[in-house]
C-alpha atoms as a PDB file:
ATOM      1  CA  UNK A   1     143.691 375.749 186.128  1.00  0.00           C
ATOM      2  CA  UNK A   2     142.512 378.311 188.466  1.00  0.00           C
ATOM      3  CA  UNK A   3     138.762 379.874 187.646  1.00  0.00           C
ATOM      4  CA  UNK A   4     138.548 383.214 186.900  1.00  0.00           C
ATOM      5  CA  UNK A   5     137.854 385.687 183.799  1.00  0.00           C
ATOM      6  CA  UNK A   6     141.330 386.794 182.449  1.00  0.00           C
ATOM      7  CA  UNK A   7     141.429 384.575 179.433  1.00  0.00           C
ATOM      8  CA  UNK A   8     143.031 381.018 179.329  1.00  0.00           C
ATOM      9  CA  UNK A   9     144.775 379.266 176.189  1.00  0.00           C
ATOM     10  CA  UNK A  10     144.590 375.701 175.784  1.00  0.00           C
ATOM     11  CA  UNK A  11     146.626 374.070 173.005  1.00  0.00           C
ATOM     12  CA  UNK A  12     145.949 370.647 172.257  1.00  0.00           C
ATOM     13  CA  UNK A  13     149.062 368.755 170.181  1.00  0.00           C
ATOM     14  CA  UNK A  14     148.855 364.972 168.623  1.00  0.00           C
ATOM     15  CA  UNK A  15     150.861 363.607 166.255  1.00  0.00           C
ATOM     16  CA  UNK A  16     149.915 365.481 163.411  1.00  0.00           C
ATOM     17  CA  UNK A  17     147.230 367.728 163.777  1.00  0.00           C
ATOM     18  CA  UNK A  18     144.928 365.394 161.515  1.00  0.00           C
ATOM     19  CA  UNK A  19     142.378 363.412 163.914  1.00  0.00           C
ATOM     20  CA  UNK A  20     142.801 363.783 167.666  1.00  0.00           C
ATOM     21  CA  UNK A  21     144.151 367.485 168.360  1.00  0.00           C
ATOM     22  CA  UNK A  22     141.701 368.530 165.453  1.00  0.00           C
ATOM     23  CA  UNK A  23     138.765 366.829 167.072  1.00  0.00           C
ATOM     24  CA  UNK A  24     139.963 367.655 170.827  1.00  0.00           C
ATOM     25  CA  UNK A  25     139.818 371.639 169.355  1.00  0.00           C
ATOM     26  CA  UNK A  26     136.466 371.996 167.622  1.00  0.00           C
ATOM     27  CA  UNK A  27     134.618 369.918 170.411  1.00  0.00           C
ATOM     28  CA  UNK A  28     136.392 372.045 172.953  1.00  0.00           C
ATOM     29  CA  UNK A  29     135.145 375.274 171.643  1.00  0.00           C
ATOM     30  CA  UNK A  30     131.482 374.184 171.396  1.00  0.00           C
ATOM     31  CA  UNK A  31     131.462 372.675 174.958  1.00  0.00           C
ATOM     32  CA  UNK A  32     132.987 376.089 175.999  1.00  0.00           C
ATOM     33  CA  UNK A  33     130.261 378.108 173.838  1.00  0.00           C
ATOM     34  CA  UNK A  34     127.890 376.068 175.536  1.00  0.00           C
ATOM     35  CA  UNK A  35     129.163 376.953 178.928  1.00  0.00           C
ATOM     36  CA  UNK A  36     129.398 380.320 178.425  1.00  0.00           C
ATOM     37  CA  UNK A  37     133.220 380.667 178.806  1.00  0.00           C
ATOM     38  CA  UNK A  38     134.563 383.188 175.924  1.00  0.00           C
ATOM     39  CA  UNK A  39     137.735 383.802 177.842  1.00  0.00           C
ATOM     40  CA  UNK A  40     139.047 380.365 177.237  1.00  0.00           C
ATOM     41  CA  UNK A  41     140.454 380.088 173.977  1.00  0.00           C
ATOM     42  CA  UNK A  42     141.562 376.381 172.651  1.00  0.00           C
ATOM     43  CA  UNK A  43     143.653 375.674 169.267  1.00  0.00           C
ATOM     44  CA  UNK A  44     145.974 372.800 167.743  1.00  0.00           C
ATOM     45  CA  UNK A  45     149.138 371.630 166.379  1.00  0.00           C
ATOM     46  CA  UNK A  46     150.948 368.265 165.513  1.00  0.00           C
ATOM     47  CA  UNK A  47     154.892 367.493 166.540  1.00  0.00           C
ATOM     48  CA  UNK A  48     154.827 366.201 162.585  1.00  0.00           C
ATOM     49  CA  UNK A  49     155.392 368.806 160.001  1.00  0.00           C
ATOM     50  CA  UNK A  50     152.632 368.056 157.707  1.00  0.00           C
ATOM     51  CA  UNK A  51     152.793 371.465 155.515  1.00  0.00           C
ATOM     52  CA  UNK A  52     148.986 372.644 155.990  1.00  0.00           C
ATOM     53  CA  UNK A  53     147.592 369.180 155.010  1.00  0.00           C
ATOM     54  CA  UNK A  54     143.548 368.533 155.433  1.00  0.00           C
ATOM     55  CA  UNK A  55     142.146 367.251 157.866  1.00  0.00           C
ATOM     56  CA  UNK A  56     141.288 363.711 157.962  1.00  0.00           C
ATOM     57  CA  UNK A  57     138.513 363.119 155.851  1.00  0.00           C
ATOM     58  CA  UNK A  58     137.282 360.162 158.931  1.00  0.00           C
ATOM     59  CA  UNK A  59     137.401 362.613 161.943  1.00  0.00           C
ATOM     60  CA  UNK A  60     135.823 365.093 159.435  1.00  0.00           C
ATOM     61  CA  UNK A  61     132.864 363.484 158.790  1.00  0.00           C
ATOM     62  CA  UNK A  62     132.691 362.268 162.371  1.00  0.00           C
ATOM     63  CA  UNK A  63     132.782 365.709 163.911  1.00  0.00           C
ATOM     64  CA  UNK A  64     130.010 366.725 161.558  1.00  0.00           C
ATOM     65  CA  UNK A  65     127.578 363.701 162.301  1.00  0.00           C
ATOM     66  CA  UNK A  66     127.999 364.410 165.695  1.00  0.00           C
ATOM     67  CA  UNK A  67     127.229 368.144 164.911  1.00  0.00           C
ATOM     68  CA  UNK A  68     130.842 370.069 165.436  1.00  0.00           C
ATOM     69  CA  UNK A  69     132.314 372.078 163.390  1.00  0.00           C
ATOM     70  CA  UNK A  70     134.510 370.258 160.558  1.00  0.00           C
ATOM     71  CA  UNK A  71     135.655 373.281 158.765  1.00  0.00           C
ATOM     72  CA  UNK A  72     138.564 374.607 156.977  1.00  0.00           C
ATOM     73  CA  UNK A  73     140.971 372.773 159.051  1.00  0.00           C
ATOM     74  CA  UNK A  74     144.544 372.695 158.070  1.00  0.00           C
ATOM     75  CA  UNK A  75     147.594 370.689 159.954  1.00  0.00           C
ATOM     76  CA  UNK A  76     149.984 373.143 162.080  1.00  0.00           C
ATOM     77  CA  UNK A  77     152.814 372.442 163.354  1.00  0.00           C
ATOM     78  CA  UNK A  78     153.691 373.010 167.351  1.00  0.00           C
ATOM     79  CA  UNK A  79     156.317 376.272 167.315  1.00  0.00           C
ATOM     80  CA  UNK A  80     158.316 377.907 170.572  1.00  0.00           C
ATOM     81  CA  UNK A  81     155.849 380.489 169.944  1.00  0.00           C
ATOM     82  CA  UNK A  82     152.554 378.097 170.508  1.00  0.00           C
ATOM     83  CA  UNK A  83     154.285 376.584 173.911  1.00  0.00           C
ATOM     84  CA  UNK A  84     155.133 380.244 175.280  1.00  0.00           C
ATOM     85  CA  UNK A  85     151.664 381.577 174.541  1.00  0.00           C
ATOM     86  CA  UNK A  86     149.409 378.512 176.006  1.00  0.00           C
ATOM     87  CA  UNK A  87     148.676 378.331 179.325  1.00  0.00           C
ATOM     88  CA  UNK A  88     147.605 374.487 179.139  1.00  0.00           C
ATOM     89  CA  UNK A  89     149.450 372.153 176.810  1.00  0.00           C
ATOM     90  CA  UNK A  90     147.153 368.937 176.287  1.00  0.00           C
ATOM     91  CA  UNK A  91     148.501 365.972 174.902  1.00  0.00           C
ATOM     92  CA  UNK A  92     147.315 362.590 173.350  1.00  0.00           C
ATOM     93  CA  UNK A  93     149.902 360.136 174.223  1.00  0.00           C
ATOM     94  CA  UNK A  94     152.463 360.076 176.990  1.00  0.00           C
ATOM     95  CA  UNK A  95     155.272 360.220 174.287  1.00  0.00           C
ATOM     96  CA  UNK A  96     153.953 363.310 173.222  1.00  0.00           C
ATOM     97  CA  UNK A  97     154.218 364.733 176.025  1.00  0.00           C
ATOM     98  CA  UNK A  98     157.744 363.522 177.117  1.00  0.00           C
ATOM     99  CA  UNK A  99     158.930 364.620 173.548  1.00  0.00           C
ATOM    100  CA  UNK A 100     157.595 368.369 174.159  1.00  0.00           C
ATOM    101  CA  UNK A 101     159.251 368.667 177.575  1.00  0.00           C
ATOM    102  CA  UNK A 102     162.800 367.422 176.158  1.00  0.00           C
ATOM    103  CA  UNK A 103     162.636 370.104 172.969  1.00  0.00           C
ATOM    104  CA  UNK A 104     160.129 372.703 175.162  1.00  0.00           C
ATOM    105  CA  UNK A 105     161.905 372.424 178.560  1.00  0.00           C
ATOM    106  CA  UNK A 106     160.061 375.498 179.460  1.00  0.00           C
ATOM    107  CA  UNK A 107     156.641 373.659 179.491  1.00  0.00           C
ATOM    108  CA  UNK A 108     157.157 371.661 182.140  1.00  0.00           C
ATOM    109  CA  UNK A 109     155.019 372.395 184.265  1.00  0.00           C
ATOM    110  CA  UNK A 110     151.982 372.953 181.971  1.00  0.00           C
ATOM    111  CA  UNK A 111     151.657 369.539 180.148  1.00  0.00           C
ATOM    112  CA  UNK A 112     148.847 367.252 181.083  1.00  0.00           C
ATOM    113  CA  UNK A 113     147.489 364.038 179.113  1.00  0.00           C
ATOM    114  CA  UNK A 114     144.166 364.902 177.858  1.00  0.00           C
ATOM    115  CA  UNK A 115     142.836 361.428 179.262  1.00  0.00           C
ATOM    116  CA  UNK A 116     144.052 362.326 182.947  1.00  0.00           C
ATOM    117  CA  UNK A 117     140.841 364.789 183.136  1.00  0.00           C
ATOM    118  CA  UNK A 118     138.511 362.014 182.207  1.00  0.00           C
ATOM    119  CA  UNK A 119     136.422 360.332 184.864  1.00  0.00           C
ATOM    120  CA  UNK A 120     139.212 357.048 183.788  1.00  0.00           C
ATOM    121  CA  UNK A 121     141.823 358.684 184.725  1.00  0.00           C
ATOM    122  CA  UNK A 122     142.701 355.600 186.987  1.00  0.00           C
ATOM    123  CA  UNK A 123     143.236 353.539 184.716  1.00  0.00           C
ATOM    124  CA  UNK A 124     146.996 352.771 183.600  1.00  0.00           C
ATOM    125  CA  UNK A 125     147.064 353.502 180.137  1.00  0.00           C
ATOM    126  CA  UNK A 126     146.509 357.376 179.479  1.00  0.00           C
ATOM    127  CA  UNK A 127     146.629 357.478 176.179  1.00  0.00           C
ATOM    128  CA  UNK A 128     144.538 357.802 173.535  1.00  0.00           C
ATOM    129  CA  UNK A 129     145.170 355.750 170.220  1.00  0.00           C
ATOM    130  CA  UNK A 130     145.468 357.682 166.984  1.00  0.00           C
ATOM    131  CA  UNK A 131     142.778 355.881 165.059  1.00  0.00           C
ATOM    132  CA  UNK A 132     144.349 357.503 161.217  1.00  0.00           C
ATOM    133  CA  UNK A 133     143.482 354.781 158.304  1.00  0.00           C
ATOM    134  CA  UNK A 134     142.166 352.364 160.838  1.00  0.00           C
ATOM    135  CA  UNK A 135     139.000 351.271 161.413  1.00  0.00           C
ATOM    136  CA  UNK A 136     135.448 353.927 162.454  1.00  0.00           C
ATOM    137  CA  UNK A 137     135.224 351.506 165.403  1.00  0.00           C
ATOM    138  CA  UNK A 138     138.785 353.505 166.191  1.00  0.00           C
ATOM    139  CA  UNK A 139     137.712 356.840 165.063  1.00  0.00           C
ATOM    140  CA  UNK A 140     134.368 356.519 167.554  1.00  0.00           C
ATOM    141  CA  UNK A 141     136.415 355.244 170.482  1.00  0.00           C
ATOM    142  CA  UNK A 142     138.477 358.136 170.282  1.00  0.00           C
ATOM    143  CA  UNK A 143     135.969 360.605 169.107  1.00  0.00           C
ATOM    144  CA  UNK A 144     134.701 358.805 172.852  1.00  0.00           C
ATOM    145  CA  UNK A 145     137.766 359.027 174.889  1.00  0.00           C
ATOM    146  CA  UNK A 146     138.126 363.050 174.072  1.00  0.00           C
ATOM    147  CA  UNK A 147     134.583 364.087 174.433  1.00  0.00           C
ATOM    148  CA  UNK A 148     134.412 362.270 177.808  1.00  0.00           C
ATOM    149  CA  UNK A 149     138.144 363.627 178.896  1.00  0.00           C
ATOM    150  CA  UNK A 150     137.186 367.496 177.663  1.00  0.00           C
ATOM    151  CA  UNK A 151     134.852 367.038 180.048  1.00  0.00           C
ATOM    152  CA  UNK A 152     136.540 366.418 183.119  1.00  0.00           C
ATOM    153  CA  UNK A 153     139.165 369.326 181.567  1.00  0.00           C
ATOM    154  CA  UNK A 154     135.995 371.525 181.750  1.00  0.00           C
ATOM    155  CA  UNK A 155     135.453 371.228 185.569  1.00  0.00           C
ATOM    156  CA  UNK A 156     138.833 372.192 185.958  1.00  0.00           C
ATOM    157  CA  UNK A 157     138.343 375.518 184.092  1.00  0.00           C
END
């Protein structure tokens, strides 16, 4: 992304909008608040239709432990409109993102895995595991692998 002050939408998609895109949002917007940088804006949405369903209770209580904000969080689903309007699509897993190019051809060219920005990004395997009904192990090593990867995604802002 190139720096500068005209504003900047990021839209982070997963699977369903439960765990990871949730989590990726609301830690997003408090390292931007902490940064200073109102003119990025960051939201979600899930390639499922899941009908507004609630968050998942796990990443919930994980995001508040750790001190983000866990509220009022209900799934969306990714629309033509979302893809047109972002100007950075970030996605969990590389099937995600191969998936939104073949319905969103149009988005080509502003698709990244959200792991690619992390420090890893080296490593072969990009992407990162939906932990839903599994373990808090899996819930903190992908609370973990998006913290780290916003990160990098930040010095690219």
């Amino acid at each position: 992304m190139v720096a500068g002050a005209s504003e900047k939408k990021i839209l982070f998609v997963c699977a369903g909008n439960l765990c990871r895109s949730f989590m990726a949002e609301r830690i997003f917007r408090k390292q931007l608040r902490q940064r200073a940088l109102p003119y990025v804006q960051a939201e979600s949405a899930g390639l499922l239709d899941l009908g507004g369903a609630d968050a998942d209770p796990q990443a919930v209580a994980l995001l508040r432990e750790k001190g983000f904000d866990d509220s009022m969080h209900r799934s969306r689903t990714l629309t033509k409109d979302l893809v047109a309007n972002a100007d950075l699509i970030v996605v969990m897993e590389r099937e995600q993102m191969e998936k939104i190019m073949r319905q969103y051809p149009e988005a080509v060219g502003k698709i990244r895995l959200l792991k690619s920005f992390s420090a890893d990004a080296g490593q072969t395997d990009l992407d990162i595991e939906d932990p839903h009904g599994r373990s808090s192990y899996d819930y903190r090593t992908c609370f973990s692998d998006i913290y780290f990867s916003l990160e990098g995604l930040l010095r690219c802002i």
